[in-house]
N, C-alpha and C. Protein backbone atom coordinates (compact mmCIF):
# COMPACT_ATOMS: atom_id res chain seq x y z
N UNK A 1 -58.10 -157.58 -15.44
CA UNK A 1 -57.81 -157.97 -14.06
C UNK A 1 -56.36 -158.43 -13.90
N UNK A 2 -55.86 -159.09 -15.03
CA UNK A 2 -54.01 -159.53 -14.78
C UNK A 2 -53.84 -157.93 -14.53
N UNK A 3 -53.66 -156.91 -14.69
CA UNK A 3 -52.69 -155.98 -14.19
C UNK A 3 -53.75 -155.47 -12.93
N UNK A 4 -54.72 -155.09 -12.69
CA UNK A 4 -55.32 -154.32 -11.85
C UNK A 4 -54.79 -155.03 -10.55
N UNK A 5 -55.09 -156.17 -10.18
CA UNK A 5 -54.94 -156.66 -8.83
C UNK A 5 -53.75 -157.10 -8.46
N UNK A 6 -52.32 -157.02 -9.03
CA UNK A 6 -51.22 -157.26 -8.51
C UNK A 6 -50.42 -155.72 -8.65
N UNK A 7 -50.85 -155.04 -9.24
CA UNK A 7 -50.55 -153.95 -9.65
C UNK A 7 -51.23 -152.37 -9.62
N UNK A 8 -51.85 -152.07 -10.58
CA UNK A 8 -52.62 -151.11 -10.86
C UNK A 8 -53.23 -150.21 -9.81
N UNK A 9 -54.00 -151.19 -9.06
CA UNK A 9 -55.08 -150.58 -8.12
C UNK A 9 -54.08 -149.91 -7.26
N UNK A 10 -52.83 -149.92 -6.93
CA UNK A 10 -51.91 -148.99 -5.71
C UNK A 10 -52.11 -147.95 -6.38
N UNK A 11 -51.82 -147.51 -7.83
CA UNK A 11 -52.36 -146.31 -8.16
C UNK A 11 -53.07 -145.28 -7.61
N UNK A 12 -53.90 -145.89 -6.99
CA UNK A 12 -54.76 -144.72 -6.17
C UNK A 12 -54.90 -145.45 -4.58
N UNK A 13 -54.29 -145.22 -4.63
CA UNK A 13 -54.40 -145.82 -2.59
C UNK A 13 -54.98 -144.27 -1.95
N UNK A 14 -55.29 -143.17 -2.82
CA UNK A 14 -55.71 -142.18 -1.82
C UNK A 14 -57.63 -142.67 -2.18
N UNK A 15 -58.10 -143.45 -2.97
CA UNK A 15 -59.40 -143.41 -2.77
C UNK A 15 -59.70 -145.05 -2.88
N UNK A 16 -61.10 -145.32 -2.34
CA UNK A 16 -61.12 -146.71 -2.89
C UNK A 16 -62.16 -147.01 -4.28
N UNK A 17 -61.75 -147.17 -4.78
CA UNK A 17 -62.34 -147.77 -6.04
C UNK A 17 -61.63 -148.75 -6.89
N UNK A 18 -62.87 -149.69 -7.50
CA UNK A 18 -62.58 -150.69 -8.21
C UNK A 18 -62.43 -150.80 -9.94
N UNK A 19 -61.44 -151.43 -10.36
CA UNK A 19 -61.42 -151.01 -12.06
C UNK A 19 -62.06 -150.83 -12.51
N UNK A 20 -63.46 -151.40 -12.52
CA UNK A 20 -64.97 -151.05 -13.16
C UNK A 20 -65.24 -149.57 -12.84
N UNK A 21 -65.34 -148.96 -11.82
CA UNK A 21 -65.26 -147.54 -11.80
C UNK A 21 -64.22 -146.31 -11.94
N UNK A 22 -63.57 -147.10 -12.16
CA UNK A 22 -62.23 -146.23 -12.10
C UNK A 22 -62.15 -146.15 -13.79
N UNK A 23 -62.29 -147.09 -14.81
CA UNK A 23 -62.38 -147.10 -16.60
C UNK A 23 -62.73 -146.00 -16.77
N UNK A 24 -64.25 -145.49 -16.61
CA UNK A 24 -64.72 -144.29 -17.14
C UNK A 24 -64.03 -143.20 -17.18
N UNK A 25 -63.39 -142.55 -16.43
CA UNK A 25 -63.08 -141.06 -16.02
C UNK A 25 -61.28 -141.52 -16.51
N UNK A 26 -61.12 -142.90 -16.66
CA UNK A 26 -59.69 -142.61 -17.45
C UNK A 26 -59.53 -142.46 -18.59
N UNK A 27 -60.65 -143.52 -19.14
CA UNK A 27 -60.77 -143.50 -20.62
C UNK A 27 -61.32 -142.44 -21.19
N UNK A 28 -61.90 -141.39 -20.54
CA UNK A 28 -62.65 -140.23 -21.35
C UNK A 28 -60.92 -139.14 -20.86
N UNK A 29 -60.19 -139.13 -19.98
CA UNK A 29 -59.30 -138.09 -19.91
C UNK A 29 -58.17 -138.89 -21.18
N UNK A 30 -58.21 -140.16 -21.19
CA UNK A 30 -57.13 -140.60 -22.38
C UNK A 30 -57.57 -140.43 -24.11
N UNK A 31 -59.09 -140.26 -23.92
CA UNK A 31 -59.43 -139.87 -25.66
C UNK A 31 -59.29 -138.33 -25.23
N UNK A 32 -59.23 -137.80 -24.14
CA UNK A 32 -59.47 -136.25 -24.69
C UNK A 32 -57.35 -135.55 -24.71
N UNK A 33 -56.88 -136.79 -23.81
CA UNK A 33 -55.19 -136.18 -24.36
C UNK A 33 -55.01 -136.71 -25.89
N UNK A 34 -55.30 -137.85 -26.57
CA UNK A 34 -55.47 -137.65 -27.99
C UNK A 34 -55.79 -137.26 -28.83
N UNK A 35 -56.82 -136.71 -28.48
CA UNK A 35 -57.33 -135.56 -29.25
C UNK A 35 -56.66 -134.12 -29.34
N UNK A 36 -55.60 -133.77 -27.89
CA UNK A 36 -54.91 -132.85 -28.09
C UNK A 36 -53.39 -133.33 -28.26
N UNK A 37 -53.18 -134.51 -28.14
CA UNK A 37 -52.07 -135.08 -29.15
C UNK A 37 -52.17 -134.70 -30.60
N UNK A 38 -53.42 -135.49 -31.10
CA UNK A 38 -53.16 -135.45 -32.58
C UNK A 38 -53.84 -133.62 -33.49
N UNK A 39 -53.82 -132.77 -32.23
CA UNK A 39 -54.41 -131.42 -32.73
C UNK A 39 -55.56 -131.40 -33.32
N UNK A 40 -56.24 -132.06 -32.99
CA UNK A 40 -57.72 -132.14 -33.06
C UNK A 40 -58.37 -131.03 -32.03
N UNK A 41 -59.32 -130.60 -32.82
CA UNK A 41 -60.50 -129.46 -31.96
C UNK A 41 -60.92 -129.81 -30.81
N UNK A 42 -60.76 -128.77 -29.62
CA UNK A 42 -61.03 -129.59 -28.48
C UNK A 42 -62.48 -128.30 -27.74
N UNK A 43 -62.36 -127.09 -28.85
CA UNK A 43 -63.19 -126.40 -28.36
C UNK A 43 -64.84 -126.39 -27.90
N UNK A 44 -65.16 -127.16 -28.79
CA UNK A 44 -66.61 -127.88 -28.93
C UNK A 44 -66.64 -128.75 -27.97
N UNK A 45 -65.45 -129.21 -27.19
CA UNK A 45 -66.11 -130.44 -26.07
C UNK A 45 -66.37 -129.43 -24.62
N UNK A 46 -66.77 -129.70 -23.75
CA UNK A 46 -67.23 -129.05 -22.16
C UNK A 46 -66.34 -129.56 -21.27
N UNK A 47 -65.01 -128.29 -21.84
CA UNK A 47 -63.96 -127.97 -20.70
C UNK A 47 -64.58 -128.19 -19.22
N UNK A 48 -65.13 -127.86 -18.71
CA UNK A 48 -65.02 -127.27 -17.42
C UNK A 48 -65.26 -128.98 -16.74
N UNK A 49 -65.88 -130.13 -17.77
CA UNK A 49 -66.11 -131.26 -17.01
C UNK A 49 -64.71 -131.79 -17.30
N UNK A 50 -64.61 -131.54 -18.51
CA UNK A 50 -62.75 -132.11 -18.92
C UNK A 50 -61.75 -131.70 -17.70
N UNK A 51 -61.71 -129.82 -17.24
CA UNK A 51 -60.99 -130.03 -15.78
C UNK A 51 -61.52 -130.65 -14.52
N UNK A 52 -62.77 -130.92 -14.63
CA UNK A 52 -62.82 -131.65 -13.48
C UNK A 52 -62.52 -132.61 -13.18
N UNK A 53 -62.62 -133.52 -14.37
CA UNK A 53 -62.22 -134.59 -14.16
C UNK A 53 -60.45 -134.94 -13.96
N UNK A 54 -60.01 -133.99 -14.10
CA UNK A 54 -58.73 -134.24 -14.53
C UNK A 54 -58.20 -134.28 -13.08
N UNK A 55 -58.95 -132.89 -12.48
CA UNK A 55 -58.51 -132.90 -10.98
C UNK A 55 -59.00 -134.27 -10.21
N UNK A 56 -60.19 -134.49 -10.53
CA UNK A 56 -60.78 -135.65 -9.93
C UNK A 56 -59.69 -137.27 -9.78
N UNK A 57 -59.10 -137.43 -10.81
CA UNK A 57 -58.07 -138.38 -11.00
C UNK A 57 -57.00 -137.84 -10.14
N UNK A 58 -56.39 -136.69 -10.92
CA UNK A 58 -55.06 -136.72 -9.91
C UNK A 58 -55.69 -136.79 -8.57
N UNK A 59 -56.58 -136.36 -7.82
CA UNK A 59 -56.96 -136.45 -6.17
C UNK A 59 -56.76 -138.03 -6.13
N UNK A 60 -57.40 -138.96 -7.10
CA UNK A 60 -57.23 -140.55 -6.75
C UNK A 60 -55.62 -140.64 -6.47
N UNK A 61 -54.93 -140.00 -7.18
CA UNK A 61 -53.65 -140.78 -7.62
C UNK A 61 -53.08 -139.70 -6.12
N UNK A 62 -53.00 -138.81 -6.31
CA UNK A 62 -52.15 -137.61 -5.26
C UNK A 62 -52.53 -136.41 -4.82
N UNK A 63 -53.35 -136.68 -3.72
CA UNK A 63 -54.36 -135.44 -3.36
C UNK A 63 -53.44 -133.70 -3.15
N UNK A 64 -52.23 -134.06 -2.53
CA UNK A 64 -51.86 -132.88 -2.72
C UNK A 64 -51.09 -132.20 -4.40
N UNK A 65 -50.99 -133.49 -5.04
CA UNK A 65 -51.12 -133.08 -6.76
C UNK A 65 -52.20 -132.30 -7.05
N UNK A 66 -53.42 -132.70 -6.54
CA UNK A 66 -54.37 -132.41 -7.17
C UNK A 66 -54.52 -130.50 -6.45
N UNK A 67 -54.36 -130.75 -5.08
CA UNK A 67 -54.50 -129.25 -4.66
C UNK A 67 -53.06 -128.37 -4.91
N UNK A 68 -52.24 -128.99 -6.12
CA UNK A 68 -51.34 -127.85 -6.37
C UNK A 68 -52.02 -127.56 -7.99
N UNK A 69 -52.17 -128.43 -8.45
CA UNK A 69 -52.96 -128.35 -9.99
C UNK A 69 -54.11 -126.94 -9.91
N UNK A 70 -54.72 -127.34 -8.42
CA UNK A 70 -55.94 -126.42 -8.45
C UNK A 70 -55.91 -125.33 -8.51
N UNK A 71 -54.62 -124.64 -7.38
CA UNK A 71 -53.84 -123.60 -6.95
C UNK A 71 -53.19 -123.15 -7.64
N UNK A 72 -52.65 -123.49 -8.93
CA UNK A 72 -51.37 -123.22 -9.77
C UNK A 72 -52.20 -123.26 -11.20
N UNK A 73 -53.32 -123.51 -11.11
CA UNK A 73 -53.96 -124.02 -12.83
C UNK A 73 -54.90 -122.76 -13.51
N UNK A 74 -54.48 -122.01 -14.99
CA UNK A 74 -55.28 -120.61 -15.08
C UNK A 74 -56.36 -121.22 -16.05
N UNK A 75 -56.59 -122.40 -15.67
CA UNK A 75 -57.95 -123.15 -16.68
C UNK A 75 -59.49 -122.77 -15.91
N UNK A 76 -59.66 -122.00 -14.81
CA UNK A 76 -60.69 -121.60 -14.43
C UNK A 76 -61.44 -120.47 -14.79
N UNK A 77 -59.45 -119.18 -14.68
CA UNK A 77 -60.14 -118.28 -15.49
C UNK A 77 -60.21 -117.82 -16.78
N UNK A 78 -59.29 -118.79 -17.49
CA UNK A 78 -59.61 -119.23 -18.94
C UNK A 78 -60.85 -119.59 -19.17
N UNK A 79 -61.71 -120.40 -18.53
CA UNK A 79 -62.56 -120.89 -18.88
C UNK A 79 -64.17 -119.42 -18.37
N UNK A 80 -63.56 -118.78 -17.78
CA UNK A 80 -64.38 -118.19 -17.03
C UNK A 80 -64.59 -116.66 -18.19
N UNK A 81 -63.44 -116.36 -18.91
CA UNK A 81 -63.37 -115.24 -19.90
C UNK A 81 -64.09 -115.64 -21.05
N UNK A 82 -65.24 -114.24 -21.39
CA UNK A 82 -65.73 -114.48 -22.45
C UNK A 82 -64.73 -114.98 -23.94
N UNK A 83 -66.31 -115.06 -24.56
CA UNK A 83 -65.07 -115.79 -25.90
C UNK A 83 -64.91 -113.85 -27.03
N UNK A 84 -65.62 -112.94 -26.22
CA UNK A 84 -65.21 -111.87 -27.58
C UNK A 84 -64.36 -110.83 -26.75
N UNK A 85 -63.98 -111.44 -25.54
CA UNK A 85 -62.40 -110.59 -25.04
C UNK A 85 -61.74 -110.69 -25.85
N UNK A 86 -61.16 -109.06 -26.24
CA UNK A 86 -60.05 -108.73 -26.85
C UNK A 86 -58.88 -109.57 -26.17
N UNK A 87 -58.53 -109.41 -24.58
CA UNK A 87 -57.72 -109.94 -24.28
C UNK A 87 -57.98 -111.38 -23.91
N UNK A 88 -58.63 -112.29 -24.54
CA UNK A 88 -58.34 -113.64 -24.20
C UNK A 88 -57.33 -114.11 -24.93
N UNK A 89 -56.62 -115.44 -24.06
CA UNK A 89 -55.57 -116.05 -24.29
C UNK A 89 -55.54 -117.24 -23.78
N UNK A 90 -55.44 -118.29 -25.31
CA UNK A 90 -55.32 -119.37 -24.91
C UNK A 90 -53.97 -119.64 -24.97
C-alpha cells in the first residue's frame, strides 16, 4: 500500500481496480517475461491466455496501446498455425 495509493494506482486510470485485483494478471505476465528472460521453455504454457492477458493490462494502462498491440501483433496467427507447418515461424 506505501506505493499503490500515492502512486501506482494512476497507472491505470483507464480502468478501476484495486491492488488486490490488479496482483494477479501482473504477477503471472512478470513470471512469464522471466521465463523468457532467462530462456526458459515457454511452449508448454497456454499462449493464447498469456496474450490475453497481456492485452488485458496494456487496455488498463493504455487502451489505444492495447488496440495497436492487437492490430499490429502476428501472435494470433502464430498461435492459430498448426505445429507440423512446414512454414511455421516463430
Amino acid at each position: 500500500m506505501t506505493l499503490w495509493r500515492p502512486a501506482l494506482y494512476r497507472a491505470f486510470r483507464h480502468v478501476k481496480i484495486n491492488r488486490k485485483n490488479a496482483h494477479a494478471p501482473l504477477d503471472y505476465l512478470r513470471t512469464f517475461r522471466n521465463r523468457i528472460a532467462h530462456h526458459e521453455p515457454i511452449l508448454d504454457r497456454h499462449l493464447a491466455k498469456d496474450y490475453t492477458s497481456i492485452l488485458q493490462v496494456a487496455g488498463w494502462i493504455s487502451p489505444p496501446t492495447q488496440t495497436w498491440i492487437s492490430h499490429h501483433s502476428r501472435v494470433p496467427a502464430l498461435l492459430a498455425q498448426s505445429s507440423d507447418d512446414p512454414h511455421l515461424m516463430f
